[in-house]
C-alpha atoms as a PDB file:
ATOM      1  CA  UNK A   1    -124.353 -34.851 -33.212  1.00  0.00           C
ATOM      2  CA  UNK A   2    -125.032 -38.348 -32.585  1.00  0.00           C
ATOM      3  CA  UNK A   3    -121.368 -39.556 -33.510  1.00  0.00           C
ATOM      4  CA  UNK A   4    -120.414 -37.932 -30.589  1.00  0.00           C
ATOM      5  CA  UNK A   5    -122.320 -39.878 -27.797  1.00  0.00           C
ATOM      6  CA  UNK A   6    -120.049 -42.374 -25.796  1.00  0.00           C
ATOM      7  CA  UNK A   7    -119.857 -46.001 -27.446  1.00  0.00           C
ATOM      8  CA  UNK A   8    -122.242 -48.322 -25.905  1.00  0.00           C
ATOM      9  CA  UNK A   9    -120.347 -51.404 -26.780  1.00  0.00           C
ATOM     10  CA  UNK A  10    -117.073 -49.766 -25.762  1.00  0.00           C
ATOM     11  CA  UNK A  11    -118.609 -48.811 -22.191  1.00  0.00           C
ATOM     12  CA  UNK A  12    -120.308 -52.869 -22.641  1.00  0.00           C
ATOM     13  CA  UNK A  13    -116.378 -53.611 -22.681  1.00  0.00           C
ATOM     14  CA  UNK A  14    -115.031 -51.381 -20.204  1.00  0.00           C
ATOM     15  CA  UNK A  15    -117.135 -52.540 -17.391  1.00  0.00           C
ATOM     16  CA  UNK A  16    -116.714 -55.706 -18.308  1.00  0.00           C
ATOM     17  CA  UNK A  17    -112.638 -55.872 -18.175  1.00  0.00           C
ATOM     18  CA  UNK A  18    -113.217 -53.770 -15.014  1.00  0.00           C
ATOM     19  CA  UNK A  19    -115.431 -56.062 -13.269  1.00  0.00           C
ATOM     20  CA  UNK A  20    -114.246 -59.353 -14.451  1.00  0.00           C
ATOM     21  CA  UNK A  21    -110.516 -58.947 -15.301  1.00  0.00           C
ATOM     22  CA  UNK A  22    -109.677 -56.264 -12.438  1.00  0.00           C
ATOM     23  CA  UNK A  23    -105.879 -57.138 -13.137  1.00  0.00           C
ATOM     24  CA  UNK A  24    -105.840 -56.873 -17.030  1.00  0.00           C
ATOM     25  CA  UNK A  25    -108.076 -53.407 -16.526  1.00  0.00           C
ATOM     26  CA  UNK A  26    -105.647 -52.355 -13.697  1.00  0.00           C
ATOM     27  CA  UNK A  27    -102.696 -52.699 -16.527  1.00  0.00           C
ATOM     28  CA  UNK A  28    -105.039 -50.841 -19.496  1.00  0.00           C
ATOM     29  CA  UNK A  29    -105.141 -47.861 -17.174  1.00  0.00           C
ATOM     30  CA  UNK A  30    -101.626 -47.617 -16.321  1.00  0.00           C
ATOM     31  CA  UNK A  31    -100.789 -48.066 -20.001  1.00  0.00           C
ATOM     32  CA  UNK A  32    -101.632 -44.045 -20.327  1.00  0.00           C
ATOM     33  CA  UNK A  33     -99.052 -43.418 -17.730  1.00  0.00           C
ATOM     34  CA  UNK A  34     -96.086 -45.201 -19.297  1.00  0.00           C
ATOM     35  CA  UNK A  35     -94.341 -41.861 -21.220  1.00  0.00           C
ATOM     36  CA  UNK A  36     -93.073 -41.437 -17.873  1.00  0.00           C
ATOM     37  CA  UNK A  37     -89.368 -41.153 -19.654  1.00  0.00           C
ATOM     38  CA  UNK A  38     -90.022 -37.279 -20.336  1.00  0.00           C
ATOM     39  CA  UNK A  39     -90.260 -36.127 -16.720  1.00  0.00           C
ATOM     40  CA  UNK A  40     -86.751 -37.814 -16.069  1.00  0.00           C
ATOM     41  CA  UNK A  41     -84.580 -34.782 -17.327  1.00  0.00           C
ATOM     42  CA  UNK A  42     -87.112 -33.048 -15.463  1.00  0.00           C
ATOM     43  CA  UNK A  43     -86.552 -35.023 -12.011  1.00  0.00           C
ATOM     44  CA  UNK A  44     -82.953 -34.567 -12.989  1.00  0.00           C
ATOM     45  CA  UNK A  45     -82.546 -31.225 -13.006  1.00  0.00           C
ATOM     46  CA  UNK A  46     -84.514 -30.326 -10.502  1.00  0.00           C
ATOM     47  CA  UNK A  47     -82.176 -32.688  -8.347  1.00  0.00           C
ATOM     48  CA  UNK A  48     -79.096 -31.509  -9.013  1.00  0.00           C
ATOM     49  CA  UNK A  49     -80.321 -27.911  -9.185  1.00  0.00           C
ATOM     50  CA  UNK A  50     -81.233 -28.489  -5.677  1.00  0.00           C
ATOM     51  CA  UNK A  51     -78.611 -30.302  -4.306  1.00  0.00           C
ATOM     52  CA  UNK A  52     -76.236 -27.331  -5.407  1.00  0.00           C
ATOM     53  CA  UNK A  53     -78.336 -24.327  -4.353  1.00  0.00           C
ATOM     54  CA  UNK A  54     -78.083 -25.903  -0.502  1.00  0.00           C
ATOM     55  CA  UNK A  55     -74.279 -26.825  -0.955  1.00  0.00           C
ATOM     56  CA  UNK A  56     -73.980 -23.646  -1.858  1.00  0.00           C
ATOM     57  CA  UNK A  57     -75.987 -22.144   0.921  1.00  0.00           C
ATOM     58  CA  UNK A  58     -74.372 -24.510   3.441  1.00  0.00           C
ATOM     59  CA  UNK A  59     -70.888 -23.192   2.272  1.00  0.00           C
ATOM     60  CA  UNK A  60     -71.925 -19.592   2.275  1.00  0.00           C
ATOM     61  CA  UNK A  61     -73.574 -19.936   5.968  1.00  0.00           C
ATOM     62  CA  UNK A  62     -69.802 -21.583   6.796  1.00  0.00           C
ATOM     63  CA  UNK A  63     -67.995 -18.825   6.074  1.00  0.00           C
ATOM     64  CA  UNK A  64     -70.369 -15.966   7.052  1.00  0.00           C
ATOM     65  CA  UNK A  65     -69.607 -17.739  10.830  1.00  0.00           C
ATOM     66  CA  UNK A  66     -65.780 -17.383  10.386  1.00  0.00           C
ATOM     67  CA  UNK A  67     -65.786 -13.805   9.113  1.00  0.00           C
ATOM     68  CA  UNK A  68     -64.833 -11.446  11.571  1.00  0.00           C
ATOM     69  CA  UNK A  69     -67.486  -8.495  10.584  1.00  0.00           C
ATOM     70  CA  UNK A  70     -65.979  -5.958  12.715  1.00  0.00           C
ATOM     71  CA  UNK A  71     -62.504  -6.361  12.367  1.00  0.00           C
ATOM     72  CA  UNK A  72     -59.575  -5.196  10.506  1.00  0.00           C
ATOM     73  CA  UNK A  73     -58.805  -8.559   9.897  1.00  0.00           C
ATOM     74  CA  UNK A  74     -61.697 -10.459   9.231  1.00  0.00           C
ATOM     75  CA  UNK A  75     -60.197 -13.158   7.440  1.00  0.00           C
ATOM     76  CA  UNK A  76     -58.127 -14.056  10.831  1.00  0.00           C
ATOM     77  CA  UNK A  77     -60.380 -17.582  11.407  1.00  0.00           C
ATOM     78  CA  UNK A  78     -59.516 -18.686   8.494  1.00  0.00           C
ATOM     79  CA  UNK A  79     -56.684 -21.014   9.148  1.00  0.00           C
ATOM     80  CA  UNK A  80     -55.184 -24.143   8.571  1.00  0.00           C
ATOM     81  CA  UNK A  81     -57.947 -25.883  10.184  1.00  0.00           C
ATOM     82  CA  UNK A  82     -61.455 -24.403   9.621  1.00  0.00           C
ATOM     83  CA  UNK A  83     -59.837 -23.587   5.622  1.00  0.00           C
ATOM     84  CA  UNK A  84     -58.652 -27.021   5.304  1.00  0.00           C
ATOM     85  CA  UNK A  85     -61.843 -28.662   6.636  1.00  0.00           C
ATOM     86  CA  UNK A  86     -63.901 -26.830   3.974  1.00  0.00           C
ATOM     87  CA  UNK A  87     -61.362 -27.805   1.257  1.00  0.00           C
ATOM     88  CA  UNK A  88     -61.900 -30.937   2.106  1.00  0.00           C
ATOM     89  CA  UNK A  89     -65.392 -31.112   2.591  1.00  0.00           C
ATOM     90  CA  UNK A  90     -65.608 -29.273  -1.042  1.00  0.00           C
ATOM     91  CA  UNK A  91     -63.573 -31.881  -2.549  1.00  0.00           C
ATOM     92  CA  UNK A  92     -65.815 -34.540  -0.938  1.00  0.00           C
ATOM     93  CA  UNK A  93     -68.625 -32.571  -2.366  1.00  0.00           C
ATOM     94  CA  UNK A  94     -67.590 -32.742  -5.630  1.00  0.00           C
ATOM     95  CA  UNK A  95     -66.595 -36.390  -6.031  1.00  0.00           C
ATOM     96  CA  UNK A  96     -69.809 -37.336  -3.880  1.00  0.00           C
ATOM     97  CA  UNK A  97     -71.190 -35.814  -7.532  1.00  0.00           C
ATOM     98  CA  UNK A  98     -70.450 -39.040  -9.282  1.00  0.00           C
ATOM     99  CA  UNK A  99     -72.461 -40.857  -6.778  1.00  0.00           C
ATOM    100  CA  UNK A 100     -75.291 -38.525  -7.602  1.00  0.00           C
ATOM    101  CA  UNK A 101     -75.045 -38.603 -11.010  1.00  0.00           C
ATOM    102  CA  UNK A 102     -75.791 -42.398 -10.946  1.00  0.00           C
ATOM    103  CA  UNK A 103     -78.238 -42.000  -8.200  1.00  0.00           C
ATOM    104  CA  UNK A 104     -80.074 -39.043 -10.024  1.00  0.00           C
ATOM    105  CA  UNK A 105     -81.027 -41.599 -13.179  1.00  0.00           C
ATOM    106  CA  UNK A 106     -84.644 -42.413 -12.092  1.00  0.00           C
ATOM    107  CA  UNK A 107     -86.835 -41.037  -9.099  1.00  0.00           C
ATOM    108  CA  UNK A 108     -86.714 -44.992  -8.224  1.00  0.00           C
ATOM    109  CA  UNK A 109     -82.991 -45.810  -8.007  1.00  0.00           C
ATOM    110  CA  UNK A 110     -82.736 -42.337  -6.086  1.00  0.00           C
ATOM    111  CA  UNK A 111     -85.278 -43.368  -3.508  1.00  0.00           C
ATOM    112  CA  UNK A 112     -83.074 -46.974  -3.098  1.00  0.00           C
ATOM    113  CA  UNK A 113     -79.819 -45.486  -3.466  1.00  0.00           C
ATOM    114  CA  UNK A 114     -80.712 -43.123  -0.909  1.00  0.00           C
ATOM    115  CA  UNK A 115     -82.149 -45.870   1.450  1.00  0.00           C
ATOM    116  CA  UNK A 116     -85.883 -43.720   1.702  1.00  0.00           C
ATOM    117  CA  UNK A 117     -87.042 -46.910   0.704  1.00  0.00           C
ATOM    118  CA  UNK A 118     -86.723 -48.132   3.761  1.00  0.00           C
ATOM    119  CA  UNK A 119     -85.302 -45.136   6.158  1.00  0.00           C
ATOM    120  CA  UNK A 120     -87.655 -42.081   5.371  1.00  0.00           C
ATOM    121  CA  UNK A 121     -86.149 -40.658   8.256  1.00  0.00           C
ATOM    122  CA  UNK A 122     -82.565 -40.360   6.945  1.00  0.00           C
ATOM    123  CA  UNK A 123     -83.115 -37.274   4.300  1.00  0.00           C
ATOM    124  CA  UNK A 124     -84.761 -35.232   7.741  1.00  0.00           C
ATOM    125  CA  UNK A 125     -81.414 -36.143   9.890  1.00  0.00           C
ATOM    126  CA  UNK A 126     -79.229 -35.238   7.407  1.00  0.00           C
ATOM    127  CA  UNK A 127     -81.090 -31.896   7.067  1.00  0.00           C
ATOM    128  CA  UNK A 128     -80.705 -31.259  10.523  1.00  0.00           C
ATOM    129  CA  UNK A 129     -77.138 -32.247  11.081  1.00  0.00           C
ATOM    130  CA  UNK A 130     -76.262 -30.258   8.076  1.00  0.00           C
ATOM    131  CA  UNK A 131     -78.431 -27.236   8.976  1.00  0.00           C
ATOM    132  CA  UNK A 132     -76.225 -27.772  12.808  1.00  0.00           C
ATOM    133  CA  UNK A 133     -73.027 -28.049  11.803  1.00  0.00           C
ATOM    134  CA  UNK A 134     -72.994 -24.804  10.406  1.00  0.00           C
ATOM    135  CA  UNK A 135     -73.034 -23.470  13.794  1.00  0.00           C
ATOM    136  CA  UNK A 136     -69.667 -25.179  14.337  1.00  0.00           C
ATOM    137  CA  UNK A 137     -68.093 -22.398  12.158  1.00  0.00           C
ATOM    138  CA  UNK A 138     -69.537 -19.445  14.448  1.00  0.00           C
ATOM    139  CA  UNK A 139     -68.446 -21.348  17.431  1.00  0.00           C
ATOM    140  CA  UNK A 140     -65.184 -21.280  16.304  1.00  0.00           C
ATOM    141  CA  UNK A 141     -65.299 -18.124  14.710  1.00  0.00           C
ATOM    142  CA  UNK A 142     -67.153 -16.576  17.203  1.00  0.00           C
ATOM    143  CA  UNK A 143     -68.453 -18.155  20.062  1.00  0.00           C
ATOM    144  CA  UNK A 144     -65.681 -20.142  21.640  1.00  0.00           C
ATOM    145  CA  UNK A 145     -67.707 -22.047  24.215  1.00  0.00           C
ATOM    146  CA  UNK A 146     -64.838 -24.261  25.403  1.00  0.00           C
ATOM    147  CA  UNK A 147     -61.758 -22.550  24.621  1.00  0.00           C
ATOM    148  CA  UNK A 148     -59.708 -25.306  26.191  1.00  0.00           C
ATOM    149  CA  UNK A 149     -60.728 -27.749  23.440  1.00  0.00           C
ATOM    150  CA  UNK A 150     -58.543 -25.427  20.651  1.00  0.00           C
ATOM    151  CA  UNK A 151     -55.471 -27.128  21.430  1.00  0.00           C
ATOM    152  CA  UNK A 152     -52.807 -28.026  18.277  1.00  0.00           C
ATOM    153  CA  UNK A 153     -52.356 -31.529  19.670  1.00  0.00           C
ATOM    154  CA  UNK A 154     -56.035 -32.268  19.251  1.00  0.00           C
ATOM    155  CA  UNK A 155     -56.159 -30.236  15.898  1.00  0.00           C
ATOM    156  CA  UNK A 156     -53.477 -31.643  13.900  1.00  0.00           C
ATOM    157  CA  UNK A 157     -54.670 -35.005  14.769  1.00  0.00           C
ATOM    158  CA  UNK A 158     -58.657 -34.018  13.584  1.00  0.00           C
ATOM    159  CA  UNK A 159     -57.402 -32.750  10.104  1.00  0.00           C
ATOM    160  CA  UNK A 160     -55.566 -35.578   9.504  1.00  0.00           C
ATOM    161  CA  UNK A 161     -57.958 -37.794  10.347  1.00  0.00           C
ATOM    162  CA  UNK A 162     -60.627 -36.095   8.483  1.00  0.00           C
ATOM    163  CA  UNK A 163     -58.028 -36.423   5.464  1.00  0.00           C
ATOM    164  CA  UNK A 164     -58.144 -40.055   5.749  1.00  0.00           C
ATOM    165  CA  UNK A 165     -61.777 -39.892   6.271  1.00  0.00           C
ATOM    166  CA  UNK A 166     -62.158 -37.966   3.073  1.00  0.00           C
ATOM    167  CA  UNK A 167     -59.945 -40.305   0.943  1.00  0.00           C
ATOM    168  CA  UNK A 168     -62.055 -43.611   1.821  1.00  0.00           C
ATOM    169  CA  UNK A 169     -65.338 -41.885   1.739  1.00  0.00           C
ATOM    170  CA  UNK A 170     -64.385 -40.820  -2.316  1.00  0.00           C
ATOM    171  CA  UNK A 171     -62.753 -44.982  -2.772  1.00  0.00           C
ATOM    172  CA  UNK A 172     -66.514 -46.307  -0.984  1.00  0.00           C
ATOM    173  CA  UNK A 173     -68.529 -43.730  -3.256  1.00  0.00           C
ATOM    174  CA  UNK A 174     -66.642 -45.316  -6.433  1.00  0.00           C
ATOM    175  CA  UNK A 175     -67.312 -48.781  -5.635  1.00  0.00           C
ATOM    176  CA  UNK A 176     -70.982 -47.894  -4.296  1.00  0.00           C
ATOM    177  CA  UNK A 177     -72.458 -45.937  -7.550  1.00  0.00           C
ATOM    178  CA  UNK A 178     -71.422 -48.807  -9.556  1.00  0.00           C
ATOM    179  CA  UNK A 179     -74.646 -50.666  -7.524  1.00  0.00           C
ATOM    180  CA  UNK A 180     -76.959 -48.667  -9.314  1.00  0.00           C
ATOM    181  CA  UNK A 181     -75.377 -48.389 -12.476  1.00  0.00           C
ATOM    182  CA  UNK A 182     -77.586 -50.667 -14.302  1.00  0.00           C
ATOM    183  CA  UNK A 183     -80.815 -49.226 -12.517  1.00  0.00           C
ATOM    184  CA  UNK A 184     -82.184 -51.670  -9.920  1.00  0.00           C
ATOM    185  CA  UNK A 185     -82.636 -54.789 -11.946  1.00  0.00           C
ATOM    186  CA  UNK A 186     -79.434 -56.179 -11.946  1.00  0.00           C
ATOM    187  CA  UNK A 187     -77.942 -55.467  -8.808  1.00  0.00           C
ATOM    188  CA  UNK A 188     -75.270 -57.809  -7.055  1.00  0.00           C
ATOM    189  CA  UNK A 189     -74.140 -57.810  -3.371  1.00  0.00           C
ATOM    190  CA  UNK A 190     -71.052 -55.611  -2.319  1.00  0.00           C
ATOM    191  CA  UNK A 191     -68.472 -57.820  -0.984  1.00  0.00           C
ATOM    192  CA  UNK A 192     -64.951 -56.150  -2.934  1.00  0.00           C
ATOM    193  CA  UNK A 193     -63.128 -53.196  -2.317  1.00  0.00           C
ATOM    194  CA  UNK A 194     -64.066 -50.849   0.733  1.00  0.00           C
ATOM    195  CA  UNK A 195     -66.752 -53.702   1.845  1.00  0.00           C
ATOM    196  CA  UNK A 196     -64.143 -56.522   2.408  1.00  0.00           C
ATOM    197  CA  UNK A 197     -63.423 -54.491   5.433  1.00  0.00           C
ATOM    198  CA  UNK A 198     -66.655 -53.592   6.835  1.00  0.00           C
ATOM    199  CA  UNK A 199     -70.252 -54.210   6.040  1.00  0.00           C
ATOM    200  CA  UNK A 200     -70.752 -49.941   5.979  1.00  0.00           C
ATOM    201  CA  UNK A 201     -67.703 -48.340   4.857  1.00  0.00           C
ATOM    202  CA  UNK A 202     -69.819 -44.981   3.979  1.00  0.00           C
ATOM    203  CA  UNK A 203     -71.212 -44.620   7.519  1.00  0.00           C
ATOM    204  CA  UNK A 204     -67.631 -45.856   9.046  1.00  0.00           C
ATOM    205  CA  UNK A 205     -66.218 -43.031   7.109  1.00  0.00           C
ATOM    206  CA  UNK A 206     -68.856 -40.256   7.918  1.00  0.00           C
ATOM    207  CA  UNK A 207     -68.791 -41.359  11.844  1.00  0.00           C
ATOM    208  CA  UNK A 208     -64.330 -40.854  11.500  1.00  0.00           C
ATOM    209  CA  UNK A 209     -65.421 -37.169   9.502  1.00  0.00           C
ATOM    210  CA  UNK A 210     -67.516 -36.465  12.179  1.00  0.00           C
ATOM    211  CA  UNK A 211     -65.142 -36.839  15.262  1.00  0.00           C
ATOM    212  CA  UNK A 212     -62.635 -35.338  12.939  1.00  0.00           C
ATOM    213  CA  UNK A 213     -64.180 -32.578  12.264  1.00  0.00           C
ATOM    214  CA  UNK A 214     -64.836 -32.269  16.401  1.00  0.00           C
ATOM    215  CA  UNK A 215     -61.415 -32.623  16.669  1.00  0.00           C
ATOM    216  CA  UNK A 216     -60.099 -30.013  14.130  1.00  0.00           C
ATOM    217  CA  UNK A 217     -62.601 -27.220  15.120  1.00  0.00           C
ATOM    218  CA  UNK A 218     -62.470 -27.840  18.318  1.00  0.00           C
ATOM    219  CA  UNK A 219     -65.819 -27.217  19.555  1.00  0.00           C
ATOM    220  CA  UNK A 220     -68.191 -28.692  21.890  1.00  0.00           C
ATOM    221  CA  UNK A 221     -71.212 -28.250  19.636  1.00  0.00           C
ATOM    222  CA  UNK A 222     -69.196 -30.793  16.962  1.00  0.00           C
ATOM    223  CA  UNK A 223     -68.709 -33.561  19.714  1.00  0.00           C
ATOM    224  CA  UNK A 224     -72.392 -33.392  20.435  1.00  0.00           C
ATOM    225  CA  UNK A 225     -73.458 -33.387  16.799  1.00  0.00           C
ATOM    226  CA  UNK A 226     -70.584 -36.423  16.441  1.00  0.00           C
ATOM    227  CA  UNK A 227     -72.377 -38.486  19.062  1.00  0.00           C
ATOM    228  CA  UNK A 228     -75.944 -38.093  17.772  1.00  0.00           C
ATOM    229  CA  UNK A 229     -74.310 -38.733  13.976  1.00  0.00           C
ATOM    230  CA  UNK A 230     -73.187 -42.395  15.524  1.00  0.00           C
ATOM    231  CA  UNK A 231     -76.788 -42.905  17.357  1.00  0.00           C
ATOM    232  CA  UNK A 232     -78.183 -41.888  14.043  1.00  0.00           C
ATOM    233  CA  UNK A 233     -76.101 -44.240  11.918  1.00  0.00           C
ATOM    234  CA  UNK A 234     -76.375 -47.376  14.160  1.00  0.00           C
ATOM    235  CA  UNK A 235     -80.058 -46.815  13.786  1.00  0.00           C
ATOM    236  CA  UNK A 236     -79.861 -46.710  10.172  1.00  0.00           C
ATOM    237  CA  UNK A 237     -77.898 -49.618   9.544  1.00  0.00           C
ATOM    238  CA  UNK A 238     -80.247 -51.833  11.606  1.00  0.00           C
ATOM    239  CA  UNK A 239     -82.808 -51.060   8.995  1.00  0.00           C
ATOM    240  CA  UNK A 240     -80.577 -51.146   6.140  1.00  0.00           C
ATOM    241  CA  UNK A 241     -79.268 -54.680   7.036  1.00  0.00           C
ATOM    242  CA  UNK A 242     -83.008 -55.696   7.046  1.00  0.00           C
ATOM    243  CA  UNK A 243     -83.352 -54.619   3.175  1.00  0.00           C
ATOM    244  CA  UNK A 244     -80.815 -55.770   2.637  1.00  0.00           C
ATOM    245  CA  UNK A 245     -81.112 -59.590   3.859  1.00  0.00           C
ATOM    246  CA  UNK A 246     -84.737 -59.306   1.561  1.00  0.00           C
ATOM    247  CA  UNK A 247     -82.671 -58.556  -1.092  1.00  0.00           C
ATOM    248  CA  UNK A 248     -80.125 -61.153  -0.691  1.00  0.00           C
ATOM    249  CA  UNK A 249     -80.758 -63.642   1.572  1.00  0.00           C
ATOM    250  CA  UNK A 250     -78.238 -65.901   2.868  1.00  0.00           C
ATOM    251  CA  UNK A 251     -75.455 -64.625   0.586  1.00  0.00           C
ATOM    252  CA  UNK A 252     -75.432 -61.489   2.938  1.00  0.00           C
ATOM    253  CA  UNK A 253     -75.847 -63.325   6.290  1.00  0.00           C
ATOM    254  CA  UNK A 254     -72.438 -65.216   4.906  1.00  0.00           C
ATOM    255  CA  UNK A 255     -70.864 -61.863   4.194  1.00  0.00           C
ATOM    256  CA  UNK A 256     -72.415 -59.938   7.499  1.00  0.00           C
ATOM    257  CA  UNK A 257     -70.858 -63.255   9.793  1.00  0.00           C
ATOM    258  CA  UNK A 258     -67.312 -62.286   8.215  1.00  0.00           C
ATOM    259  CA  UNK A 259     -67.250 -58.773   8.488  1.00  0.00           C
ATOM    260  CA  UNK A 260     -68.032 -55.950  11.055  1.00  0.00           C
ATOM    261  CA  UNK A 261     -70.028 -52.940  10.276  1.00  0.00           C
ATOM    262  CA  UNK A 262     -68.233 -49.824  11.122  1.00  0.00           C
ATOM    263  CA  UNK A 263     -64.775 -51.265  12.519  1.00  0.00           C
ATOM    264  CA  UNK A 264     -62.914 -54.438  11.786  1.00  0.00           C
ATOM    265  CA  UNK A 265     -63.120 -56.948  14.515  1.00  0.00           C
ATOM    266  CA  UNK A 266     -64.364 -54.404  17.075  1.00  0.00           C
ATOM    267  CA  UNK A 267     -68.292 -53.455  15.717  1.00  0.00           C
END
């Protein structure tokens, strides 16, 4: 069984690449590791799988705080507001979808396209904004902590608003999966469509949903959440602006000293 004893000269060679070459050894041993492609379907799935079970949960929570239990009309909270906001939200969610589906390609353009790269914080904040808002439907279902804030004049406006919202949060979404189209090594600046107005358009749009949606449900729970959302996303886009000045360099300091970030010629 002497055929089955290690190699001394391949052991002579190992230790010497190891010691004397760390960088070529380095390479040999990640050389195993390559095959990576298979676990992409895997990553995939398990991404979208995920992303659908907590839309779905989110949506479910929603309307479990607008249904009237104990009522002979349970369905009496569902008007043209709270129904219309999930419409749109839904639509959102599904158009948001081609976004993903870009995004979704690698674990690495997912971690970029996401911004965890350089904001781990963002995936938690969104969790717990998401996770809040939910309570907005059995405050105004249920709850009704400010009645004086369910007014039509400050309703109509809100859903509106968050219609307009929706509609350039789908057009930035378009323009912005196209970054990662090509995976992350041939990316080029945004500087055309939503992004000749503002350096953010996706934040602007999610900050306008936000008071929106404050607006249209009329609860005092969704004007806190609204503020924090803004703290949240001014924070964000320090960091973001960082990245992305290492990525670019002075082609986006030319492009950040002619635009604002969230509103033209104001911020």
């Amino acid at each position: 069984m002497a055929h089955q004893s290690p190699d001394p000269l391949l052991q002579a060679r190992d230790f010497f690449l190891d010691n004397v070459f760390p960088g070529r050894a380095r390479a040999v041993r990640v050389e195993p590791q390559e095959p990576k492609v298979e676990s992409k379907p895997l990553f995939v799935l398990k991404s979208v799988l995920l992303t659908l079970f907590f839309g779905v949960a989110w949506f479910g929570a929603a309307i479990c705080g607008l249904w009237q239990w104990h009522s002979s009309t349970p369905w009496v909270q569902f008007d043209v507001y709270s129904v219309g906001l999930l419409a749109l939200l839904l639509i959102w969610c599904l158009s948001t979808a081609h976004f993903h589906r870009e995004m979704f390609v690698s674990r690495e353009v997912m971690l970029e396209a996401s911004g965890m790269n350089f904001d781990r914080l963002m995936f938690f904040w969104i969790d717990v904004f998401a996770a809040a808002e939910v309570l907005v439907f059995f405050d105004y279902g249920h709850w009704h902590l400010v009645p004086q804030l369910r007014q039509p004049y400050l309703q109509i406006p809100g859903l509106a608003l968050c219609v307009a919202g929706t509609a350039w949060l789908i057009w930035t979404d378009v323009y912005l999966s196209q970054q990662f189209r090509g995976g992350l090594t041939d990316r080029k600046m945004m500087s055309h469509g939503p992004y000749r107005f503002v350096r953010h358009p996706r934040y602007a749009g999610l900050i306008v949903c936000g008071v929106a949606f404050a607006l249209a449900l009329a609860s005092v729970i969704a004007w806190v959440l609204a503020m924090g959302w803004i703290w949240v996303n001014v924070k964000r886009v320090q960091l973001e602006e960082e990245h992305l000045r290492g990525l670019f360099g002075a082609e986006y300091d030319r492009y950040a000293a002619r635009t604002s970030r969230f509103l033209p010629g104001i911020y």
